[in-house]
N, C-alpha and C. Protein backbone atom coordinates (compact mmCIF):
# COMPACT_ATOMS: atom_id res chain seq x y z
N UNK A 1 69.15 3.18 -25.59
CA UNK A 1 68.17 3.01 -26.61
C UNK A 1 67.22 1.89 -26.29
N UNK A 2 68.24 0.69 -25.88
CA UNK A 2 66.74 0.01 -25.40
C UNK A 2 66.22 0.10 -24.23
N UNK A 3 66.42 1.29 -23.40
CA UNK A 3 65.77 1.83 -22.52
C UNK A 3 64.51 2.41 -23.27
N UNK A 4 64.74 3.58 -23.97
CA UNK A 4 63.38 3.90 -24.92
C UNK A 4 62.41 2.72 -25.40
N UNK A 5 62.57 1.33 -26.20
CA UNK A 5 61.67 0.81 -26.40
C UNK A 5 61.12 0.26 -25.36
N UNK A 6 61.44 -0.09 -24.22
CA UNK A 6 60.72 -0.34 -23.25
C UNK A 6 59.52 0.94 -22.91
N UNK A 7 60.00 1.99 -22.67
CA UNK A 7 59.16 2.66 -22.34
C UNK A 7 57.83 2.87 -23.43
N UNK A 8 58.22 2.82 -24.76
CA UNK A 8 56.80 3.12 -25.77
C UNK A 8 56.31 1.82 -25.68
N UNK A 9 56.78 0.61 -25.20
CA UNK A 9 55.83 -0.23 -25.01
C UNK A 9 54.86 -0.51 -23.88
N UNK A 10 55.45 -0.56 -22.57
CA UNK A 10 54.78 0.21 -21.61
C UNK A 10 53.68 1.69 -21.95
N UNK A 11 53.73 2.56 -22.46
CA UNK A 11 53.11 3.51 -22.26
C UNK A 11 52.42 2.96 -23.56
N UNK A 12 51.77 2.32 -24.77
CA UNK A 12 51.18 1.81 -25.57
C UNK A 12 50.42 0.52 -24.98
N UNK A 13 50.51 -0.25 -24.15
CA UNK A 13 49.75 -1.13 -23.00
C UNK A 13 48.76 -0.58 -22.62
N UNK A 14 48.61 0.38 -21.76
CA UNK A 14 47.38 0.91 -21.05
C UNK A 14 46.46 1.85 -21.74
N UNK A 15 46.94 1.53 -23.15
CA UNK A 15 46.24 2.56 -24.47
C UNK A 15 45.52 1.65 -24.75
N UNK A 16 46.06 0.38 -24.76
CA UNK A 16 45.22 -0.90 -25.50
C UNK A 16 44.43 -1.64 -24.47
N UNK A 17 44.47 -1.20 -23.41
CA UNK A 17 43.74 -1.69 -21.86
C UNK A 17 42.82 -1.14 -21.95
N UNK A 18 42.69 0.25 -22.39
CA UNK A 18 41.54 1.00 -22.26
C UNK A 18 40.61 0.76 -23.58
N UNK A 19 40.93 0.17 -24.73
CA UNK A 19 40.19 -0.11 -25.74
C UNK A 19 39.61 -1.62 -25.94
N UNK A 20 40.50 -2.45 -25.09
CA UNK A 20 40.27 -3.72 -25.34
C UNK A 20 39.12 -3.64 -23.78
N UNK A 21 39.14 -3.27 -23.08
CA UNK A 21 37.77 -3.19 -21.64
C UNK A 21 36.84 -2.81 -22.27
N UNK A 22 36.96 -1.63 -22.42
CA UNK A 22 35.31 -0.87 -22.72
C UNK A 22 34.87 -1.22 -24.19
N UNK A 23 35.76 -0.89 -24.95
CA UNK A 23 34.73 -1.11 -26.55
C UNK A 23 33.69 -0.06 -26.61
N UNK A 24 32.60 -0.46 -27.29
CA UNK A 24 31.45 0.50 -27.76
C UNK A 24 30.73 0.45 -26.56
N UNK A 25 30.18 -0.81 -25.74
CA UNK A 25 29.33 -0.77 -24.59
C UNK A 25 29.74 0.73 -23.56
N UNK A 26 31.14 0.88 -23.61
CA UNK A 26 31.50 2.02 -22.68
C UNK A 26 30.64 3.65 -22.61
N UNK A 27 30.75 3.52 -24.34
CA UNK A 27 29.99 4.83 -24.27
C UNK A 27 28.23 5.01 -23.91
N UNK A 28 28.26 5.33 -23.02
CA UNK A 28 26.64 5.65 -22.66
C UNK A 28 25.71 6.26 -24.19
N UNK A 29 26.40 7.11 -25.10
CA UNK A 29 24.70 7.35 -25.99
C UNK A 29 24.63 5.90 -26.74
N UNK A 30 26.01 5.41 -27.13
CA UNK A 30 25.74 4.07 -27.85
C UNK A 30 24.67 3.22 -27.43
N UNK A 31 24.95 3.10 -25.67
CA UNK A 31 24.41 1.95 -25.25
C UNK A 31 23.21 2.00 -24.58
N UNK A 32 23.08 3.49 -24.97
CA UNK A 32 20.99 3.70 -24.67
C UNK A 32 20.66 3.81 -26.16
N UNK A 33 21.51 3.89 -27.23
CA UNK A 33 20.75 3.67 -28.79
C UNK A 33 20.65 2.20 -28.67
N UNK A 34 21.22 1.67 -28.69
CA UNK A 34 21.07 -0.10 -28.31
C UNK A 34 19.92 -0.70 -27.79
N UNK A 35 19.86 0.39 -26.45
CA UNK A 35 18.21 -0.18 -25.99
C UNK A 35 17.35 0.24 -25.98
N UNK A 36 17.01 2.06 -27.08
CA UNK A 36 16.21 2.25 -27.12
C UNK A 36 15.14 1.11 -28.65
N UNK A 37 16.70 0.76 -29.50
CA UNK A 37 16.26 0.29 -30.58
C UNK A 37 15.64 -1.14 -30.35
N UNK A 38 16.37 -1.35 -29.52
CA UNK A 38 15.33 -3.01 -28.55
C UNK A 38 14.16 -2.60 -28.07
N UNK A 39 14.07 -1.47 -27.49
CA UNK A 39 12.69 -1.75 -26.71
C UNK A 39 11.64 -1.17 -28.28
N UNK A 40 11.83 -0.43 -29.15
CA UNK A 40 11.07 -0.11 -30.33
C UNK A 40 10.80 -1.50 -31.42
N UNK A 41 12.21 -2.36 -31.16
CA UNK A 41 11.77 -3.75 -31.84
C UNK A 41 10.38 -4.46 -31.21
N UNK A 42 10.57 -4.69 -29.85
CA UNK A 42 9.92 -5.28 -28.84
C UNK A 42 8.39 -4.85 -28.82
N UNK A 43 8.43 -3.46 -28.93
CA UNK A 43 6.96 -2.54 -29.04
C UNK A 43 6.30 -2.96 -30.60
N UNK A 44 7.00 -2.96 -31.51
CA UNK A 44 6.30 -3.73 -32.96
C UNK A 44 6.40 -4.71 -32.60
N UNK A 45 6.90 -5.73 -32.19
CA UNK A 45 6.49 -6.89 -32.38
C UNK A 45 4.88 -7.62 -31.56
N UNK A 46 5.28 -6.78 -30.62
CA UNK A 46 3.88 -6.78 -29.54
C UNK A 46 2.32 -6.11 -30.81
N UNK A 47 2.64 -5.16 -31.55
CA UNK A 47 1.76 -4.38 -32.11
C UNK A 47 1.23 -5.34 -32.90
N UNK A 48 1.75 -6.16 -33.34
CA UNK A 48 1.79 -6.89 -34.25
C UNK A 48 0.90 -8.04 -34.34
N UNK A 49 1.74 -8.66 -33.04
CA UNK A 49 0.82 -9.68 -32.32
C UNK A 49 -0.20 -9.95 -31.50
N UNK A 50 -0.59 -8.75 -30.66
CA UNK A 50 -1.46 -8.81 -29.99
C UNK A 50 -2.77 -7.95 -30.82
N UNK A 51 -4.09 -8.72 -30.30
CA UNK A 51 -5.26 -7.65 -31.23
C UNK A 51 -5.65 -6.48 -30.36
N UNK A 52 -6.30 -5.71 -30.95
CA UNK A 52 -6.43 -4.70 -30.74
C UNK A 52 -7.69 -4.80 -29.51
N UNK A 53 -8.10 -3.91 -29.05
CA UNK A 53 -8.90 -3.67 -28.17
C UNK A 53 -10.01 -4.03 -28.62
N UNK A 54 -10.29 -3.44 -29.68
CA UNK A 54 -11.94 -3.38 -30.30
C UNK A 54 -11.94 -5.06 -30.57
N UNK A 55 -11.07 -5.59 -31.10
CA UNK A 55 -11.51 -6.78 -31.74
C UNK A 55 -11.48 -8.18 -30.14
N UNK A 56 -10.66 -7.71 -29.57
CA UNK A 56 -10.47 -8.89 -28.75
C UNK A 56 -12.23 -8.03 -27.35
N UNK A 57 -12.85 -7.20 -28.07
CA UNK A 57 -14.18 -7.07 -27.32
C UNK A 57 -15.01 -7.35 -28.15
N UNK A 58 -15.01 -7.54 -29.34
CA UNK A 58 -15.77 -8.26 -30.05
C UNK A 58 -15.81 -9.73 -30.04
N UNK A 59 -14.35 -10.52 -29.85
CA UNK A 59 -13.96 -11.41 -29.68
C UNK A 59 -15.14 -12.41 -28.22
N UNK A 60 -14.96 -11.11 -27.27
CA UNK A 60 -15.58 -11.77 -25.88
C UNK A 60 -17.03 -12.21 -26.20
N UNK A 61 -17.64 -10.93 -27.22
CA UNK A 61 -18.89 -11.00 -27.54
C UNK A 61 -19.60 -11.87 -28.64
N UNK A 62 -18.49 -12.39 -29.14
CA UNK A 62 -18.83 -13.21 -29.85
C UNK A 62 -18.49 -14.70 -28.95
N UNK A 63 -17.65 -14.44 -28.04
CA UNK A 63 -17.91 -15.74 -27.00
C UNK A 63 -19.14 -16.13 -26.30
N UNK A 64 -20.06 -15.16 -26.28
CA UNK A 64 -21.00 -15.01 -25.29
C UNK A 64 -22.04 -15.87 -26.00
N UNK A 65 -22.36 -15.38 -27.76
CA UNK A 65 -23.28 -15.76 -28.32
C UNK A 65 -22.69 -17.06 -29.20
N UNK A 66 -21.83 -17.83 -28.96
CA UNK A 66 -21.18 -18.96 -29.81
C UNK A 66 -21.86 -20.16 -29.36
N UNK A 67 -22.32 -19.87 -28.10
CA UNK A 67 -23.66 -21.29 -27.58
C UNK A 67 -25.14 -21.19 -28.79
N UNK A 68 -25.22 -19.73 -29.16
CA UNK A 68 -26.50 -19.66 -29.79
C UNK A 68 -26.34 -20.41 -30.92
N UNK A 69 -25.23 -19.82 -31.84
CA UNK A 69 -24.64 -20.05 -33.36
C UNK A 69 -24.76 -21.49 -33.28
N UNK A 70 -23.70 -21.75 -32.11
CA UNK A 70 -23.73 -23.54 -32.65
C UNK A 70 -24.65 -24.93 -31.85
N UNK A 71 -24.77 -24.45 -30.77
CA UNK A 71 -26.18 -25.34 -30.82
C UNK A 71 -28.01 -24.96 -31.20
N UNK A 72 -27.90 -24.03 -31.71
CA UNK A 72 -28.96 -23.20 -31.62
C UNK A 72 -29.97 -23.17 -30.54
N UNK A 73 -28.78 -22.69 -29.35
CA UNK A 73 -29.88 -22.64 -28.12
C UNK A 73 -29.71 -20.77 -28.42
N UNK A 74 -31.22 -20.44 -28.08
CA UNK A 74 -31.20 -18.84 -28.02
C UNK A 74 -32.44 -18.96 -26.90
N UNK A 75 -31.42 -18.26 -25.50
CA UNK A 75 -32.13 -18.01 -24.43
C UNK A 75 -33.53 -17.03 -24.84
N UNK A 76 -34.40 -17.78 -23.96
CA UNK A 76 -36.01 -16.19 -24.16
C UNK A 76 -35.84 -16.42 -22.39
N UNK A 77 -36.91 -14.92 -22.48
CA UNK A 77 -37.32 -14.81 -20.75
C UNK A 77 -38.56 -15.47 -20.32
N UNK A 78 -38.70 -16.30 -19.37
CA UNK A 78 -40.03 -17.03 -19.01
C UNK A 78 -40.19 -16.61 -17.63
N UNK A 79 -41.46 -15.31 -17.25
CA UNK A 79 -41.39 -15.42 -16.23
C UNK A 79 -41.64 -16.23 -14.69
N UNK A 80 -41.36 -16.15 -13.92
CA UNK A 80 -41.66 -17.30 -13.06
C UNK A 80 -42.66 -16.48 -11.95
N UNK A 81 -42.51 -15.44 -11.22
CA UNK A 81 -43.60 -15.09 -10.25
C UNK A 81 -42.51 -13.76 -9.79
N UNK A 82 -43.82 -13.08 -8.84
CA UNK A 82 -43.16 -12.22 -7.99
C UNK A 82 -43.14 -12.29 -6.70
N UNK A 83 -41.92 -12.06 -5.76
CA UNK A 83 -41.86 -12.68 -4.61
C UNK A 83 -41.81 -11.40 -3.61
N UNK A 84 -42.35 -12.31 -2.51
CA UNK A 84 -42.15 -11.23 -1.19
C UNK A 84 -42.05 -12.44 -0.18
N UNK A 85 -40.83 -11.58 0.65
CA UNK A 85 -40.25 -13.13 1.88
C UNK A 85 -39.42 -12.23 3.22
N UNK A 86 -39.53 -12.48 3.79
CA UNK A 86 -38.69 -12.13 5.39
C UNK A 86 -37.56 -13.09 5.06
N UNK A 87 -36.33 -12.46 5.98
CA UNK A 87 -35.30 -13.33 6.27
C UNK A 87 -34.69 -12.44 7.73
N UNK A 88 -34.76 -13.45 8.70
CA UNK A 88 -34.42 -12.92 9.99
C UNK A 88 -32.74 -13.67 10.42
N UNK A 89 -32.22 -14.48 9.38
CA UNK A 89 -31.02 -15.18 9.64
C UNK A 89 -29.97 -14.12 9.31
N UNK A 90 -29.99 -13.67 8.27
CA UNK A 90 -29.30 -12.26 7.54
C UNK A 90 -28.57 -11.48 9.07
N UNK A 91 -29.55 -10.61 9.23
CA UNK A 91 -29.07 -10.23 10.24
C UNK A 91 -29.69 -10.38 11.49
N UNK A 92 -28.65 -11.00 12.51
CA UNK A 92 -29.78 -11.22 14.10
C UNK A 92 -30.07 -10.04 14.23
N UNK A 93 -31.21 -10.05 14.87
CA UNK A 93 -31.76 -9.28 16.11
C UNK A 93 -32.57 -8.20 14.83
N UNK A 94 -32.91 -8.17 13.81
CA UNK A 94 -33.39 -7.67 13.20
C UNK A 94 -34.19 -8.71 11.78
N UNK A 95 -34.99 -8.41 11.32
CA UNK A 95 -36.05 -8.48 9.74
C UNK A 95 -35.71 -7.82 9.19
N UNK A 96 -35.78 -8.93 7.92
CA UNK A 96 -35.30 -8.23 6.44
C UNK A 96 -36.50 -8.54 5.28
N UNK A 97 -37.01 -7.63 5.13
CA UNK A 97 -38.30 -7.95 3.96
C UNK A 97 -37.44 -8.00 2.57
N UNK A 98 -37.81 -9.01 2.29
CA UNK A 98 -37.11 -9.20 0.74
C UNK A 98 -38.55 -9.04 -0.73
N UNK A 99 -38.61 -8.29 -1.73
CA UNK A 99 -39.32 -8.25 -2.44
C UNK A 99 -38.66 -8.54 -3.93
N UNK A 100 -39.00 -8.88 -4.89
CA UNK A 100 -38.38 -9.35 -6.33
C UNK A 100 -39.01 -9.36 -7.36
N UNK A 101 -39.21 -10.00 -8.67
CA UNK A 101 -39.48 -10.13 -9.42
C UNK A 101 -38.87 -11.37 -9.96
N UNK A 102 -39.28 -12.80 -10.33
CA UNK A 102 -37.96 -13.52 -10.47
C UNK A 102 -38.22 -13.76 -12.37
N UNK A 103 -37.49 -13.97 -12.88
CA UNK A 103 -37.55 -14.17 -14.59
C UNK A 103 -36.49 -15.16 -14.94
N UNK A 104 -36.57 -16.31 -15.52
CA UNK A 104 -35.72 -17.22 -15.70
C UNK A 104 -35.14 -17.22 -17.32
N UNK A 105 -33.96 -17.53 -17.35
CA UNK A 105 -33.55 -17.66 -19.10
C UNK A 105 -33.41 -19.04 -19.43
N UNK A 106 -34.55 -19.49 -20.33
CA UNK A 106 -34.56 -20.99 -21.03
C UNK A 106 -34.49 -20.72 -22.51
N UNK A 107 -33.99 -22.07 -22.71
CA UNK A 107 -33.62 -22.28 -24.18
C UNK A 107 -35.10 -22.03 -25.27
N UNK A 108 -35.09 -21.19 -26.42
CA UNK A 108 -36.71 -21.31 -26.83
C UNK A 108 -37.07 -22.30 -26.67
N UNK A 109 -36.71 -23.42 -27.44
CA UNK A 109 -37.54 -24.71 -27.56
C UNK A 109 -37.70 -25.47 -26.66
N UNK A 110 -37.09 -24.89 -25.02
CA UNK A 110 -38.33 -25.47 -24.12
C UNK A 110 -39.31 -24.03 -23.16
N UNK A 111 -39.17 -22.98 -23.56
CA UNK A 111 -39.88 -22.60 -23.08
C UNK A 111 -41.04 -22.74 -22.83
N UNK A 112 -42.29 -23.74 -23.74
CA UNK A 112 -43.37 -23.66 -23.14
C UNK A 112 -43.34 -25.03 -22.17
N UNK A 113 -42.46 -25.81 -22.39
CA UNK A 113 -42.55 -27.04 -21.17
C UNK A 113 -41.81 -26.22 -19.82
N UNK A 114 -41.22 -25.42 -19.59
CA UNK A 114 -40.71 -25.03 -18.80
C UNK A 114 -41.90 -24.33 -17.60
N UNK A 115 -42.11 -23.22 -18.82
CA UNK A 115 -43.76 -22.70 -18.10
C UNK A 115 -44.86 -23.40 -17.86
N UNK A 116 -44.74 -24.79 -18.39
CA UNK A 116 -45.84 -25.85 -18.04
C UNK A 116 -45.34 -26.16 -16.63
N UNK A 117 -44.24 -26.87 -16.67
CA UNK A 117 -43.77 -27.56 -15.44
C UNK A 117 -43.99 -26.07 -14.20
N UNK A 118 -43.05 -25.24 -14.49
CA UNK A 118 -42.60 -24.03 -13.22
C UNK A 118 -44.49 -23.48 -12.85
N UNK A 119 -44.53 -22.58 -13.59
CA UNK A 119 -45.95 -22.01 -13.46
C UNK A 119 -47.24 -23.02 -13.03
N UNK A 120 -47.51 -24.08 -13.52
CA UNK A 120 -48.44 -25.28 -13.31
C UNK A 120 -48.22 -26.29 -12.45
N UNK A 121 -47.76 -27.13 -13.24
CA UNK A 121 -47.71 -28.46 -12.33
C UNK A 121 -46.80 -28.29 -11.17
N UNK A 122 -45.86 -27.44 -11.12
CA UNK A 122 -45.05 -27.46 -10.05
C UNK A 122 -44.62 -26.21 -9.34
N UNK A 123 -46.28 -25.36 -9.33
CA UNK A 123 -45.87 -23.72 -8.73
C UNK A 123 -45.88 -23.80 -7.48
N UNK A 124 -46.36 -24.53 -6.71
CA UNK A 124 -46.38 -24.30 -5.33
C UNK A 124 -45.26 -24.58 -4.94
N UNK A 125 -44.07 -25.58 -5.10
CA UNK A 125 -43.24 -26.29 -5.12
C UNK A 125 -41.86 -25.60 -5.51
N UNK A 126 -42.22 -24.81 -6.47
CA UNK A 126 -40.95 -23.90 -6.64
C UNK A 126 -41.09 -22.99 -6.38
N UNK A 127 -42.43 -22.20 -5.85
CA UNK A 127 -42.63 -20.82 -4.37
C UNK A 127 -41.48 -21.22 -3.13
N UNK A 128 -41.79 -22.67 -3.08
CA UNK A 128 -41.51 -22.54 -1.65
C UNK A 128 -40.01 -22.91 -1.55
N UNK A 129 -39.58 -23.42 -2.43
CA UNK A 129 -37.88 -23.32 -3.19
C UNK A 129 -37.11 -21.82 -3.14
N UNK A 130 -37.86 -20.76 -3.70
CA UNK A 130 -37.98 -20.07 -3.97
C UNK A 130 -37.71 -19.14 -2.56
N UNK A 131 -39.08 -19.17 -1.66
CA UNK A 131 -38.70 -18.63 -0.69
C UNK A 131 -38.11 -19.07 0.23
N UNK A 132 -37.38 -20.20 0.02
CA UNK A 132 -36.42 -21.15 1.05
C UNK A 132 -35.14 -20.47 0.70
N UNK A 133 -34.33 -20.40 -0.49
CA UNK A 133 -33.18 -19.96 -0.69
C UNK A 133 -33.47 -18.26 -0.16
N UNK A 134 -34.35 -17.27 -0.60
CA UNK A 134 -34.67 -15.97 -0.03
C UNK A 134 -34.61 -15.85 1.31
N UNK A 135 -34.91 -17.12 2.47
CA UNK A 135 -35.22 -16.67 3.54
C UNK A 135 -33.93 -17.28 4.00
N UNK A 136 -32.73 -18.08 3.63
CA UNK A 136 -31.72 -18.77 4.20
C UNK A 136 -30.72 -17.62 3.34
N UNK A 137 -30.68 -16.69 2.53
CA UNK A 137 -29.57 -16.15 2.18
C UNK A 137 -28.63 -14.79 3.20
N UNK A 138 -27.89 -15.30 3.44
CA UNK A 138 -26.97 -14.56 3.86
C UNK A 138 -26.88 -12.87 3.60
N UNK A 139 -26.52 -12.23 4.85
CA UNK A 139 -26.63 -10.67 4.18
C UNK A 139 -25.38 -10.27 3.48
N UNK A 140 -24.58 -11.10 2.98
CA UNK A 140 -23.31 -10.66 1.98
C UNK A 140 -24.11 -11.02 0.68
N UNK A 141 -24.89 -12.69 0.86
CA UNK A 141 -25.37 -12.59 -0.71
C UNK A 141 -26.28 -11.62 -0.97
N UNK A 142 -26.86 -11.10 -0.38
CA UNK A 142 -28.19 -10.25 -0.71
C UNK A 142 -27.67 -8.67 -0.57
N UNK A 143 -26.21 -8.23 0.11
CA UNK A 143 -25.69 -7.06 -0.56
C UNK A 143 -24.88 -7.10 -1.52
N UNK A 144 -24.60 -7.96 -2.55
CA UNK A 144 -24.09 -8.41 -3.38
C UNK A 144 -24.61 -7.77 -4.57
N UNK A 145 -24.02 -6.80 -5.22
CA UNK A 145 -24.47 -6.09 -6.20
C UNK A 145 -25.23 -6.89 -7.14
N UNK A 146 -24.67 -8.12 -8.18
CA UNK A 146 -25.28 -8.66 -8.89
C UNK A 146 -26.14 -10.05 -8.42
N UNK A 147 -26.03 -10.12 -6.86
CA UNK A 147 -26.50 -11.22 -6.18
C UNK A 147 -26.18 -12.09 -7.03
N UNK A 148 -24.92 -12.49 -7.54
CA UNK A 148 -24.57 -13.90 -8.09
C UNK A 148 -25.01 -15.01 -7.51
N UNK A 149 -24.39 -15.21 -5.96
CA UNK A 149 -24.76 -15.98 -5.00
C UNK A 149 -26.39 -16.85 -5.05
N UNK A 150 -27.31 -15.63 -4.42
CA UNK A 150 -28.36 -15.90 -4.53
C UNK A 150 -29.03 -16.51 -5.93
N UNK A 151 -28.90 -16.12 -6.83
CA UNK A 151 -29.16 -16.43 -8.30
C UNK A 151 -29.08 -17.98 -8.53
N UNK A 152 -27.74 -17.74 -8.78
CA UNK A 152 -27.35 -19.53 -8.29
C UNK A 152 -28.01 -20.54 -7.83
N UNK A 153 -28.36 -20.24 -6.32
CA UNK A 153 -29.09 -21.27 -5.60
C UNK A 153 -30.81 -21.19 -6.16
N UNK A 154 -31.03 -19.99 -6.43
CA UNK A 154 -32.26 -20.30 -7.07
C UNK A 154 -32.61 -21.27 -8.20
N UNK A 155 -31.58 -21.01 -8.87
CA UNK A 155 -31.63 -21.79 -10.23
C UNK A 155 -31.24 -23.16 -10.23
N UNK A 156 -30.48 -23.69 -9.00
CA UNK A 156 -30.32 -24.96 -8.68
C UNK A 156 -31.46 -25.47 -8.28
N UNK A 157 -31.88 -24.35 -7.14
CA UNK A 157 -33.23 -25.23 -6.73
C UNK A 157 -34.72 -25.50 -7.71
N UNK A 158 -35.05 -24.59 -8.76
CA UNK A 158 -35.62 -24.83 -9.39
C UNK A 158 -35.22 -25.60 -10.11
N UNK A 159 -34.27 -26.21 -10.51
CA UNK A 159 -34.09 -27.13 -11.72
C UNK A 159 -34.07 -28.72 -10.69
N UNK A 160 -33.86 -28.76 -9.39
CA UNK A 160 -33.33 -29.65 -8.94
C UNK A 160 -35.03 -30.42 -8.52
N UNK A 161 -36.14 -28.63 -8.38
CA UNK A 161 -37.23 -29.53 -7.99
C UNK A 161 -38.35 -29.96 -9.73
N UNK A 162 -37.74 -29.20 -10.62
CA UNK A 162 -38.15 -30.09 -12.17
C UNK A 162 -37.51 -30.78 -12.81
N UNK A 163 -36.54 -31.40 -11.95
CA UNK A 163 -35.72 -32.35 -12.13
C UNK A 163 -34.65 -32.30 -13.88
N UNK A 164 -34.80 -31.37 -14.05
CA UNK A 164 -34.33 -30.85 -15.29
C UNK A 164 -33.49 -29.65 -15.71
N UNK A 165 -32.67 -29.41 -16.13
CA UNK A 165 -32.21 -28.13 -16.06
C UNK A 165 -32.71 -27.27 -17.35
N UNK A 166 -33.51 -27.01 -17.04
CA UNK A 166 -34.05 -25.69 -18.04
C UNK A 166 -33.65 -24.66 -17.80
N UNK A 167 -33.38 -23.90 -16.76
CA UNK A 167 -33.06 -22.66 -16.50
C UNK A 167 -31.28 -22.72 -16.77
N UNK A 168 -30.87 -21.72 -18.14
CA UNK A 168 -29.38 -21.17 -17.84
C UNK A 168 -29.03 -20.23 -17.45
N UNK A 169 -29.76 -19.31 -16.87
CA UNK A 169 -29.91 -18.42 -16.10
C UNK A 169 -31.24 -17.93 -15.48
N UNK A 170 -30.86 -16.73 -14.08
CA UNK A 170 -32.10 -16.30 -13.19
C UNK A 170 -31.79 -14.70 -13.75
N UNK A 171 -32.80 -14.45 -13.56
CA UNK A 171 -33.01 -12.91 -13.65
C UNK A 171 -33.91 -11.88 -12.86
N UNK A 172 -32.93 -11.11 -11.65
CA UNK A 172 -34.12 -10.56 -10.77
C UNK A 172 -34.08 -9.08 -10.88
N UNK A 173 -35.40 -9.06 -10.79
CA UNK A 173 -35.69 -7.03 -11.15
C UNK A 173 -36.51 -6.88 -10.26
N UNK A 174 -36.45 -5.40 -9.69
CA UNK A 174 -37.18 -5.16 -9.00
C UNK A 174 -36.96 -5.43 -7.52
N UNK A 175 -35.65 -5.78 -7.15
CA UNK A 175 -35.35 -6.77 -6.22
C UNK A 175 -35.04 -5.21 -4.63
N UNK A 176 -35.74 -5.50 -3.78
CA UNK A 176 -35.96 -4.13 -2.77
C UNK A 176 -35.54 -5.24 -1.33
N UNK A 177 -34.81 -4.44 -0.94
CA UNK A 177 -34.60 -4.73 1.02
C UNK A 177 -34.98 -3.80 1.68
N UNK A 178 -35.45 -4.25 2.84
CA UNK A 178 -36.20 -3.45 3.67
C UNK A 178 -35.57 -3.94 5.08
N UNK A 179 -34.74 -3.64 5.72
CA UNK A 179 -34.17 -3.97 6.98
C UNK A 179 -35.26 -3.30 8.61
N UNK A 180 -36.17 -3.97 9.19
CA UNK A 180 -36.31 -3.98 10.48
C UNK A 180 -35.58 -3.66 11.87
């Protein structure tokens, strides 16, 4: 007889081995309901918190114009001239006719000192600014879709030769290459 209780205790051991290991994690649908219900927590909470498309592009666009609102600078266009220039550095062994339109963005309330200084007192001076950065630019800046590059140095150099920075941006239209 106490041969028998040995044995139902033994054979009741590896009953309780198998319940005390696995638990609920064991069963696979449990333990993809577990994480499907995590990843659906995780997905609202994101919904929640993050904005939506439309607004965080409104958001940008209202970044753009938050210089206007609060200092009341509101860029106008002042044009500056139209250019035509060679650049033989671009690429050796060949000419590059460069043609443009250049248009600068100043704050209204200096646009007419701007067009005093650029256009008047200091047109010859920022031609040749002008066609100095055009004839030294590189043929990456000048295949440069939005010619950032080039832009740049223009607008440095004009502000650097009216000693002022009026220009917060360049604006070129019309802008044609002609490779030799």
């Amino acid at each position: 007889m106490a041969d028998e209780g040995q044995d139902q205790s033994t054979a009741a051991e590896p009953a309780e081995e198998k319940k005390a290991s696995g638990g609920l994690l064991s069963n696979p649908m449990i333990l993809g309901g577990i994480l499907v219900t995590m990843m659906a927590a995780e997905a609202a909470v994101l919904y929640i918190v993050l904005p939506s498309p439309s607004s965080a592009a409104a958001g940008v666009e209202d970044d753009e114009f938050a210089a206007e609102d609060d200092g009341g600078v509101r860029p106008v266009e002042a044009e500056v001239d139209n250019f035509s220039s060679t650049n033989s550095r671009a690429a050796p062994g060949s000419v590059i006719h460069l043609t443009f339109k250049l248009t600068a963005l100043v704050a209204e309330s200096q646009k007419t000192a701007f067009e005093q200084a650029a256009n008047e007192d200091n047109k010859a001076r920022v031609r040749q600014a002008v066609i100095k950065v055009a004839r030294s630019a590189s043929l990456e800046d000048l295949n440069d879709p939005s010619l950032t590059t080039f832009k740049r140095l223009i607008r440095e150099e004009i502000n650097k030769i009216l000693r002022k920075s009026y220009i917060i941006e360049v604006v070129i239209n019309d802008f044609k290459i002609m490779e030799q």
